[in-house]
PDB file of N, CA and C in Angstrom:
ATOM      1  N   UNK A   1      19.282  -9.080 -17.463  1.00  0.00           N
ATOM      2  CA  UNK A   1      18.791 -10.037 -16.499  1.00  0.00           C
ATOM      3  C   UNK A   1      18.862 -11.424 -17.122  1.00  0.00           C
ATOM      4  N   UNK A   2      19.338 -12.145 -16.452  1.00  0.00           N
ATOM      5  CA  UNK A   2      19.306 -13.942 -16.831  1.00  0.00           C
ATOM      6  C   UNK A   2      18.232 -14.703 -16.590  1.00  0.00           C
ATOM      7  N   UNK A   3      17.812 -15.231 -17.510  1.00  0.00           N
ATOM      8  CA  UNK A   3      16.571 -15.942 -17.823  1.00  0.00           C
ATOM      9  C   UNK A   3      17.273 -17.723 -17.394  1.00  0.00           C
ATOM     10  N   UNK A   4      16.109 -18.186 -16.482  1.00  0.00           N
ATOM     11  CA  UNK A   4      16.326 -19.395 -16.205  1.00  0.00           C
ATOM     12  C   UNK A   4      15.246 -20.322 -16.715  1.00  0.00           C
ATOM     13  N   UNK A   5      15.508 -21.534 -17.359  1.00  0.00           N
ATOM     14  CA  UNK A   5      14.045 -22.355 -18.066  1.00  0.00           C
ATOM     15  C   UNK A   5      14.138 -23.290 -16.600  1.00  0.00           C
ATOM     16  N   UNK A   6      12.322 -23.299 -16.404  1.00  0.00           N
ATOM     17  CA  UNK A   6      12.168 -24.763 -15.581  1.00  0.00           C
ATOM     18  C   UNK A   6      10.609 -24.927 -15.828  1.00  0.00           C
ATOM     19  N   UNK A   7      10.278 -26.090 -15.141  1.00  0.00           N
ATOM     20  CA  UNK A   7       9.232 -26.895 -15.509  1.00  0.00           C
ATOM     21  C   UNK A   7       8.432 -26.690 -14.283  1.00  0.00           C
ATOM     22  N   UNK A   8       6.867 -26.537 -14.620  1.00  0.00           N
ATOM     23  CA  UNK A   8       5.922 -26.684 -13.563  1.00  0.00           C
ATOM     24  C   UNK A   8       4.661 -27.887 -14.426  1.00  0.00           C
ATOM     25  N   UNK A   9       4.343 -28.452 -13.347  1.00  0.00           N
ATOM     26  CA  UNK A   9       2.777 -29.269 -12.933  1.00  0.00           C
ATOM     27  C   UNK A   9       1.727 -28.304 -12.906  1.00  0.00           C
ATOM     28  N   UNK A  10       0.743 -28.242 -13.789  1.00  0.00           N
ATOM     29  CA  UNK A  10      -0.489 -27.524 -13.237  1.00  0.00           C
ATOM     30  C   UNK A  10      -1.703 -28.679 -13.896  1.00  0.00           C
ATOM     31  N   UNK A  11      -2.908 -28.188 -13.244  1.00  0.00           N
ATOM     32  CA  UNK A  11      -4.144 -28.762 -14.022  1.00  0.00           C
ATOM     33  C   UNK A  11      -4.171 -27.859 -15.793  1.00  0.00           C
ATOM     34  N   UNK A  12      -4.975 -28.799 -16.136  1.00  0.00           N
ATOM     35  CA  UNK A  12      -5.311 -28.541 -17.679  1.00  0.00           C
ATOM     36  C   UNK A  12      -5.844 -27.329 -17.808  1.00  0.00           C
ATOM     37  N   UNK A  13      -6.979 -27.593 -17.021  1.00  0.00           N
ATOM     38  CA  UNK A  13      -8.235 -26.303 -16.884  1.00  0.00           C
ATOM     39  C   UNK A  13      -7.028 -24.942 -16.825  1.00  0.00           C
ATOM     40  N   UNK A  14      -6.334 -25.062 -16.048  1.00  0.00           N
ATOM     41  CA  UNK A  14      -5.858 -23.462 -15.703  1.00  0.00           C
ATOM     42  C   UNK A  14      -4.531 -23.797 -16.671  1.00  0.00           C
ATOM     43  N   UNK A  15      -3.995 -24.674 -17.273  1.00  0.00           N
ATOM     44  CA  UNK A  15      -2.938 -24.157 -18.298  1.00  0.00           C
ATOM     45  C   UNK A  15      -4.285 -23.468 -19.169  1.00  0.00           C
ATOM     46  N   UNK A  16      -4.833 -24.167 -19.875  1.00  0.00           N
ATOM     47  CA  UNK A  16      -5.732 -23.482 -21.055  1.00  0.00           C
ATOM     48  C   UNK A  16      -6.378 -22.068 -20.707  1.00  0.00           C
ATOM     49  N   UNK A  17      -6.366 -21.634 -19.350  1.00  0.00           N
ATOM     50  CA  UNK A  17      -6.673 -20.648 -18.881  1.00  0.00           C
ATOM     51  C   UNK A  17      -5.388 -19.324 -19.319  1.00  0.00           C
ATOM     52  N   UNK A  18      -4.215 -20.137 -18.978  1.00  0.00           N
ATOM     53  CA  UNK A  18      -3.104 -19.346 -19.177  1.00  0.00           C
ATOM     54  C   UNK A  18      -3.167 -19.252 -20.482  1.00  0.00           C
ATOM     55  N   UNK A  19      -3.211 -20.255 -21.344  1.00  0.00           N
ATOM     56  CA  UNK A  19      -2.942 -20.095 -22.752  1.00  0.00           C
ATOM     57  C   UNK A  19      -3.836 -18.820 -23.342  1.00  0.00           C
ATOM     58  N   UNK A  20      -5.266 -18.829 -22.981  1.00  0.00           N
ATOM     59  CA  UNK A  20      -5.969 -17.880 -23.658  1.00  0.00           C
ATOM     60  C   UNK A  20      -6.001 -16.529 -23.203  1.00  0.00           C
ATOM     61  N   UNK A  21      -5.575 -16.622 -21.683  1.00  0.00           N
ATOM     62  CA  UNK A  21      -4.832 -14.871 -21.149  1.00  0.00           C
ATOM     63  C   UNK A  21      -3.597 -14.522 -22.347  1.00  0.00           C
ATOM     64  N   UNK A  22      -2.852 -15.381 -22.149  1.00  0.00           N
ATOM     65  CA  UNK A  22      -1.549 -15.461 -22.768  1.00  0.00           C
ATOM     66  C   UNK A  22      -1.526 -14.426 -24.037  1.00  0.00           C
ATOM     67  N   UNK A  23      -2.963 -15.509 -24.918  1.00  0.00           N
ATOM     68  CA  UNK A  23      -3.263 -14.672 -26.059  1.00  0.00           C
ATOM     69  C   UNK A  23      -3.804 -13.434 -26.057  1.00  0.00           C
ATOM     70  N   UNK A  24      -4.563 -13.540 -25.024  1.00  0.00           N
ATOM     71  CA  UNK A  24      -5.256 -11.990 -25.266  1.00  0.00           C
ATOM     72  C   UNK A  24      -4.141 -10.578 -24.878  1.00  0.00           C
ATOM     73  N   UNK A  25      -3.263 -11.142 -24.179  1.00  0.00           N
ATOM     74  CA  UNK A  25      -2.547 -10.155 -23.389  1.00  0.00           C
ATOM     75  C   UNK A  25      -1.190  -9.524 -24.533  1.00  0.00           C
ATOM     76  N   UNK A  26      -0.825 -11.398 -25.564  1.00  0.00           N
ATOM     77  CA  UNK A  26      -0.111 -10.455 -26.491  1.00  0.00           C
ATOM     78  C   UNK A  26       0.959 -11.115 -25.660  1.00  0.00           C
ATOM     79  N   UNK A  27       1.444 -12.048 -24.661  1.00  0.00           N
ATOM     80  CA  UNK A  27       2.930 -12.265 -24.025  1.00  0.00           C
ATOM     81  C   UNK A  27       2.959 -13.409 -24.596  1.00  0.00           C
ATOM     82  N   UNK A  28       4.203 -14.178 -24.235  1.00  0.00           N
ATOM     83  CA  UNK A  28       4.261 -15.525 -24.286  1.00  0.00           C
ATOM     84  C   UNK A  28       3.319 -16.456 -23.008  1.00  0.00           C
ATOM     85  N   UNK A  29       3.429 -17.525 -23.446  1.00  0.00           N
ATOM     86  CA  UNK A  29       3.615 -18.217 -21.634  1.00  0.00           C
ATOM     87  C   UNK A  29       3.930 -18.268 -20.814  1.00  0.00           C
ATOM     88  N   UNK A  30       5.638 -17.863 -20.898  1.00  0.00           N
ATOM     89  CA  UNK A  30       6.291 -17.895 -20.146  1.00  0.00           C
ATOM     90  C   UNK A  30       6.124 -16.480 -19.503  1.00  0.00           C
ATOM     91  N   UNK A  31       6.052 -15.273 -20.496  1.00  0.00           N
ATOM     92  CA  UNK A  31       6.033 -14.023 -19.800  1.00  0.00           C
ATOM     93  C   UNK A  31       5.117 -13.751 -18.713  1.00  0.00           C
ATOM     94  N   UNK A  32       3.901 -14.352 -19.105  1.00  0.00           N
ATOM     95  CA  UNK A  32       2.097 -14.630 -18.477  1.00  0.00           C
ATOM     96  C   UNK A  32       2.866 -14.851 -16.744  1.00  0.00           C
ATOM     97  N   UNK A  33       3.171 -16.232 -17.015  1.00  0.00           N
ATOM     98  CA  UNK A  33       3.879 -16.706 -15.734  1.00  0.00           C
ATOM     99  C   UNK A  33       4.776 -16.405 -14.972  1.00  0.00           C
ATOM    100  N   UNK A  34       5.706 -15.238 -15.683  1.00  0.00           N
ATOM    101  CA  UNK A  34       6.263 -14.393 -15.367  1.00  0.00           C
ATOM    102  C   UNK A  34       5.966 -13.221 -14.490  1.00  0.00           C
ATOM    103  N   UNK A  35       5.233 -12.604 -14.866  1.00  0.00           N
ATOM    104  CA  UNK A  35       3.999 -11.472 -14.686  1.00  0.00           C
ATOM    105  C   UNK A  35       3.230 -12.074 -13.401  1.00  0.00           C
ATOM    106  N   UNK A  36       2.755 -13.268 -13.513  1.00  0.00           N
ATOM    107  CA  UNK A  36       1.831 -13.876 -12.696  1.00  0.00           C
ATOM    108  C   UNK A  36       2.586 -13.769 -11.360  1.00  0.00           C
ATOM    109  N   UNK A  37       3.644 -14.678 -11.450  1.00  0.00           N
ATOM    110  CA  UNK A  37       4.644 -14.926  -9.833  1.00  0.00           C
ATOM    111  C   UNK A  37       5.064 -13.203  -9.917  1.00  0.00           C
ATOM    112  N   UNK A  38       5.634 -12.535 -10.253  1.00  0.00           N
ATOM    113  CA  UNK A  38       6.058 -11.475  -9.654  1.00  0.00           C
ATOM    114  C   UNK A  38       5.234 -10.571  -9.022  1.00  0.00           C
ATOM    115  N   UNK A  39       3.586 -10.787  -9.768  1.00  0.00           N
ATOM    116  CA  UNK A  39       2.772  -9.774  -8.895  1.00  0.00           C
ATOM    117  C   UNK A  39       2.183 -10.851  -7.473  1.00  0.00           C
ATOM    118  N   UNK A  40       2.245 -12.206  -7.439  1.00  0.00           N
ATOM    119  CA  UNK A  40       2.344 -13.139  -6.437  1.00  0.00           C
ATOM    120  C   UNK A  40       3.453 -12.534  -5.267  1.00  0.00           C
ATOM    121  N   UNK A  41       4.163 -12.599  -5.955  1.00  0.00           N
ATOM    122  CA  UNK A  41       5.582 -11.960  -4.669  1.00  0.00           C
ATOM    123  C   UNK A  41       5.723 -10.799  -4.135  1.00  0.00           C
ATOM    124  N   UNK A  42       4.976  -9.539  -4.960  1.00  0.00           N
ATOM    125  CA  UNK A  42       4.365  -8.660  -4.481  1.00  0.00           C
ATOM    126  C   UNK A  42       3.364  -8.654  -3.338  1.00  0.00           C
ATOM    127  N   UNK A  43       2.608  -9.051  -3.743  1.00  0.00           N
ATOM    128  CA  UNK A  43       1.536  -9.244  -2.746  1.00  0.00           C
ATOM    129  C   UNK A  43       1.671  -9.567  -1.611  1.00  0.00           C
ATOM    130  N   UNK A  44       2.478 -10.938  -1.815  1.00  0.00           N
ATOM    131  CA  UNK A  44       2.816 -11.430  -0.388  1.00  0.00           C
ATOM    132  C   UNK A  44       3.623 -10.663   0.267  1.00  0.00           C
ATOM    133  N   UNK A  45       4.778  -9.989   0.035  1.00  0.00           N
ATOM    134  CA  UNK A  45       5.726  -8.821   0.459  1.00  0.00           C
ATOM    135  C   UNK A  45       4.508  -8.183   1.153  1.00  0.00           C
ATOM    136  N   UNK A  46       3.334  -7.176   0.650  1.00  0.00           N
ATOM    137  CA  UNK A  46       2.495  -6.146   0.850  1.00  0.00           C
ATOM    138  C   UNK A  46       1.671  -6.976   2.209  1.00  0.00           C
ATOM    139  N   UNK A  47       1.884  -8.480   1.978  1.00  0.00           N
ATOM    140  CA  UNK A  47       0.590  -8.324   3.131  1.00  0.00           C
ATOM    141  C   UNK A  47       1.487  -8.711   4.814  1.00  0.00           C
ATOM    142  N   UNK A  48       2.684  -8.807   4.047  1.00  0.00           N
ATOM    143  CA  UNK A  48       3.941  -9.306   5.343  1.00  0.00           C
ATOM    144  C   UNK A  48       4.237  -8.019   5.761  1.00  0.00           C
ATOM    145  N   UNK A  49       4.306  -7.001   5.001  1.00  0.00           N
ATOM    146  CA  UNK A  49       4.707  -5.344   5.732  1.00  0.00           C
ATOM    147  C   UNK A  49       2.921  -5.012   6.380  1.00  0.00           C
ATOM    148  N   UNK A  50       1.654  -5.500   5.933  1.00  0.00           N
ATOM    149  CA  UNK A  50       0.588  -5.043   6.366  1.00  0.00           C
ATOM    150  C   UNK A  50       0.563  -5.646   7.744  1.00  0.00           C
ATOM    151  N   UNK A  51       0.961  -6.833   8.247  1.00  0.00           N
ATOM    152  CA  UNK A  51       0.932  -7.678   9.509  1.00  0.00           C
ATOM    153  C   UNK A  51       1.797  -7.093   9.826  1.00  0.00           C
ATOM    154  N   UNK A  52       2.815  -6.873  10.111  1.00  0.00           N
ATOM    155  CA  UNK A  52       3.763  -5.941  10.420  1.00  0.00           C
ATOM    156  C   UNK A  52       3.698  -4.143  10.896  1.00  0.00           C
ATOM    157  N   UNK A  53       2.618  -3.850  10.213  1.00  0.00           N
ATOM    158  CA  UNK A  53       1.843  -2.919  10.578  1.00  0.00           C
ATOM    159  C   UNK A  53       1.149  -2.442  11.735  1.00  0.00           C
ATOM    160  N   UNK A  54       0.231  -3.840  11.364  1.00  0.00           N
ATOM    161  CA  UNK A  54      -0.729  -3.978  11.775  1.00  0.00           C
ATOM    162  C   UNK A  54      -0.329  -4.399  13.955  1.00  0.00           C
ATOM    163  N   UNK A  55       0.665  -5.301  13.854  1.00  0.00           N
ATOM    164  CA  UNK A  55       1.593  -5.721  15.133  1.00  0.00           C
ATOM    165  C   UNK A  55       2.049  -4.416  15.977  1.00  0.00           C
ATOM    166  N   UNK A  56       2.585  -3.317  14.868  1.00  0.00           N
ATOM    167  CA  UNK A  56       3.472  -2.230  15.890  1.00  0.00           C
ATOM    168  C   UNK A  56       1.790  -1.792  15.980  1.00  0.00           C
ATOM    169  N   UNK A  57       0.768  -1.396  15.946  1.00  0.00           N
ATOM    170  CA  UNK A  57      -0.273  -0.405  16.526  1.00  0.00           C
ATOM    171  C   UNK A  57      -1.710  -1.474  17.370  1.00  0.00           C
ATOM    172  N   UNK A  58      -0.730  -2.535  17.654  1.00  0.00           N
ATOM    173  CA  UNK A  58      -1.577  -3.224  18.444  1.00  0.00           C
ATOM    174  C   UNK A  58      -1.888  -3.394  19.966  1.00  0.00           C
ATOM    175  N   UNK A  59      -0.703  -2.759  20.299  1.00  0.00           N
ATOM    176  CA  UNK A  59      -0.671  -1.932  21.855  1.00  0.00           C
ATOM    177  C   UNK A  59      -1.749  -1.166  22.314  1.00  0.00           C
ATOM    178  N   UNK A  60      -1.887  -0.697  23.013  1.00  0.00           N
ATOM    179  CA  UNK A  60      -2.618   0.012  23.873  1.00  0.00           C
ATOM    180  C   UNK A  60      -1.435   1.430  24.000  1.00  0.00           C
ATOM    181  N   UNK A  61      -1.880   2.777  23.811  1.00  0.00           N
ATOM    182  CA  UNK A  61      -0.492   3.673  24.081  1.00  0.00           C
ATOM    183  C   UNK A  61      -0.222   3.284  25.424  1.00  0.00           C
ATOM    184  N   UNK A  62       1.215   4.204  25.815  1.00  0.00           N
ATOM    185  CA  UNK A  62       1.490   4.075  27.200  1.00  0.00           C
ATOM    186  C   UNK A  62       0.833   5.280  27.755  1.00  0.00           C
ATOM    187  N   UNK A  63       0.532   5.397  29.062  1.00  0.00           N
ATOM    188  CA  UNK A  63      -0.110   6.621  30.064  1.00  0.00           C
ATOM    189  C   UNK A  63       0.422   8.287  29.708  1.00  0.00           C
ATOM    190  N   UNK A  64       1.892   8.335  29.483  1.00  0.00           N
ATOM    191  CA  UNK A  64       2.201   9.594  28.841  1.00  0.00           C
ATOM    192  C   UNK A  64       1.811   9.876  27.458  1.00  0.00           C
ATOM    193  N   UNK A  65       1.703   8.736  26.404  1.00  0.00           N
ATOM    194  CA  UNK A  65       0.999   9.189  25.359  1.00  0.00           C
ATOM    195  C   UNK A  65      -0.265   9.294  25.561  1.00  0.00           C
ATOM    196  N   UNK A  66      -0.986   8.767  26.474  1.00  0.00           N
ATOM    197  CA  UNK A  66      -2.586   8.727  26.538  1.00  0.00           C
ATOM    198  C   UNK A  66      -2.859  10.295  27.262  1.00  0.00           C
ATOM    199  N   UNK A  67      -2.185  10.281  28.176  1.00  0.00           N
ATOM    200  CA  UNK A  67      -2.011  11.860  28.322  1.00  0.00           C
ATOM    201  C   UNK A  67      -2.265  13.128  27.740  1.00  0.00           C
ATOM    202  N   UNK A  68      -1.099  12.936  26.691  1.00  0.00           N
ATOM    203  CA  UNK A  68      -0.955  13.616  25.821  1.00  0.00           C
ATOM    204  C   UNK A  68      -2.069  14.036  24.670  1.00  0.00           C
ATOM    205  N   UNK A  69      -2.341  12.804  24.158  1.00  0.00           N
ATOM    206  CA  UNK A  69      -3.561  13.061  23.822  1.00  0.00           C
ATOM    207  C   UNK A  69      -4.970  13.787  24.607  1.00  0.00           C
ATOM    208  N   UNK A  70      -5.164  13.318  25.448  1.00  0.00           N
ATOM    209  CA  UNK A  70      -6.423  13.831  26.375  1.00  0.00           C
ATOM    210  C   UNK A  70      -6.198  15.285  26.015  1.00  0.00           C
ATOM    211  N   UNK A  71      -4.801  15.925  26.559  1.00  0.00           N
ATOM    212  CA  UNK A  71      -4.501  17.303  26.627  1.00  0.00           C
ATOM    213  C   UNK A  71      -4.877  17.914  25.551  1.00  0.00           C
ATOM    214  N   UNK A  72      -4.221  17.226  24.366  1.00  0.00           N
ATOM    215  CA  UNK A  72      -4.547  17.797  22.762  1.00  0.00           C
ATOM    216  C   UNK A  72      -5.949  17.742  22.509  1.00  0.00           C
ATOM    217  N   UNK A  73      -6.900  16.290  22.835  1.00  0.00           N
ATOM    218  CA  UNK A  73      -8.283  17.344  22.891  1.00  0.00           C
ATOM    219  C   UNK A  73      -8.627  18.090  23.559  1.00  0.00           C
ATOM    220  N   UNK A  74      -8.443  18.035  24.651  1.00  0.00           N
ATOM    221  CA  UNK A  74      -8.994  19.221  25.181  1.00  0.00           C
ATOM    222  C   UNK A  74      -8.697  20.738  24.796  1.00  0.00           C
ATOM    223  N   UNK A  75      -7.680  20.737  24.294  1.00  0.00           N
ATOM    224  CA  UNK A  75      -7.090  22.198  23.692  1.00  0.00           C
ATOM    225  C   UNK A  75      -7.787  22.291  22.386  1.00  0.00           C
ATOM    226  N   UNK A  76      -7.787  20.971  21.642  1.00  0.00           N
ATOM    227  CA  UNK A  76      -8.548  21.254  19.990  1.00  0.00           C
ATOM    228  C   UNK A  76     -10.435  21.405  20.617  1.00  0.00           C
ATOM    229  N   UNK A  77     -11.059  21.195  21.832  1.00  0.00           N
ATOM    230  CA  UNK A  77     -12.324  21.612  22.138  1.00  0.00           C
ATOM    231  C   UNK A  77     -12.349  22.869  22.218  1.00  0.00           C
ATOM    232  N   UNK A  78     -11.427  23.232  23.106  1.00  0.00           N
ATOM    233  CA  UNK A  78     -11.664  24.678  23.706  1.00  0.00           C
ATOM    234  C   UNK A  78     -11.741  25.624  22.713  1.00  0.00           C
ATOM    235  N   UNK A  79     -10.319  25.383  21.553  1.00  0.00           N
ATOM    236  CA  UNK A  79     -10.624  26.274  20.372  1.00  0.00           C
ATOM    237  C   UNK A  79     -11.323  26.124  18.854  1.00  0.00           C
ATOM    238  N   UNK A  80     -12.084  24.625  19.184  1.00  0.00           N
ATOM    239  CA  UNK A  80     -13.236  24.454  18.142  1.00  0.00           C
ATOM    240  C   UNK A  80     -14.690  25.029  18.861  1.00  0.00           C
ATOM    241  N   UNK A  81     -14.913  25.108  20.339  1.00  0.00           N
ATOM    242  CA  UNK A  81     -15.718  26.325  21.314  1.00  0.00           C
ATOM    243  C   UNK A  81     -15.483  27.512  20.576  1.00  0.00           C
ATOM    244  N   UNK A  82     -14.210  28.213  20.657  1.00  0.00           N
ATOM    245  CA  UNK A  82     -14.537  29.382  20.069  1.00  0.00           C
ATOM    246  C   UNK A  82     -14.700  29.784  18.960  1.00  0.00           C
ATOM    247  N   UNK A  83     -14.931  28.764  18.315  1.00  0.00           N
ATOM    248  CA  UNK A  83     -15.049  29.369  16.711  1.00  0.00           C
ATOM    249  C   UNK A  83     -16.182  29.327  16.606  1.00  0.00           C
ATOM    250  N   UNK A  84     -17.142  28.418  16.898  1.00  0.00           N
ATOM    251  CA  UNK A  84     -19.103  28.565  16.667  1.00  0.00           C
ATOM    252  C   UNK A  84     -19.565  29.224  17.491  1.00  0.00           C
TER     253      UNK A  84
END
């Protein structure tokens, strides 16, 4: 994999933040920041497939699936009736 160098702006507070993760974790800086954006890009991926999700089951079923269902409880009553 090809490694690209570039430059970011941050506040102090959170470089020195990075620096002392950095250390504890045993990476470089760069790896830290590395690590950091890729589980960033994760996430965001995870919450774009969760809205996405979330969109296809936002319907109301249609009347033949609502149907369908009704039928299926009523069949899972009748034979949860005969078991007690």
């Amino acid at each position: 994999m090809q490694n690209i160098k570039t430059a970011i702006s941050i506040q102090m507070s959170l470089f020195e933040q990075a620096e002392a993760l950095a250390h504890t974790m045993k990476v470089s800086r760069s790896r830290l920041f590395a690590l950091a954006l890729e589980d960033y890009i994760q996430h965001h991926r995870n919450r774009g497939l969760l809205a996405q999700i979330n969109a296809a089951y936002v319907d109301e079923p249609d009347p033949t699936e609502r149907m369908l269902r009704e039928k299926s409880l009523k069949v899972y009553r009748e034979l949860a009736e005969g078991e007690w």
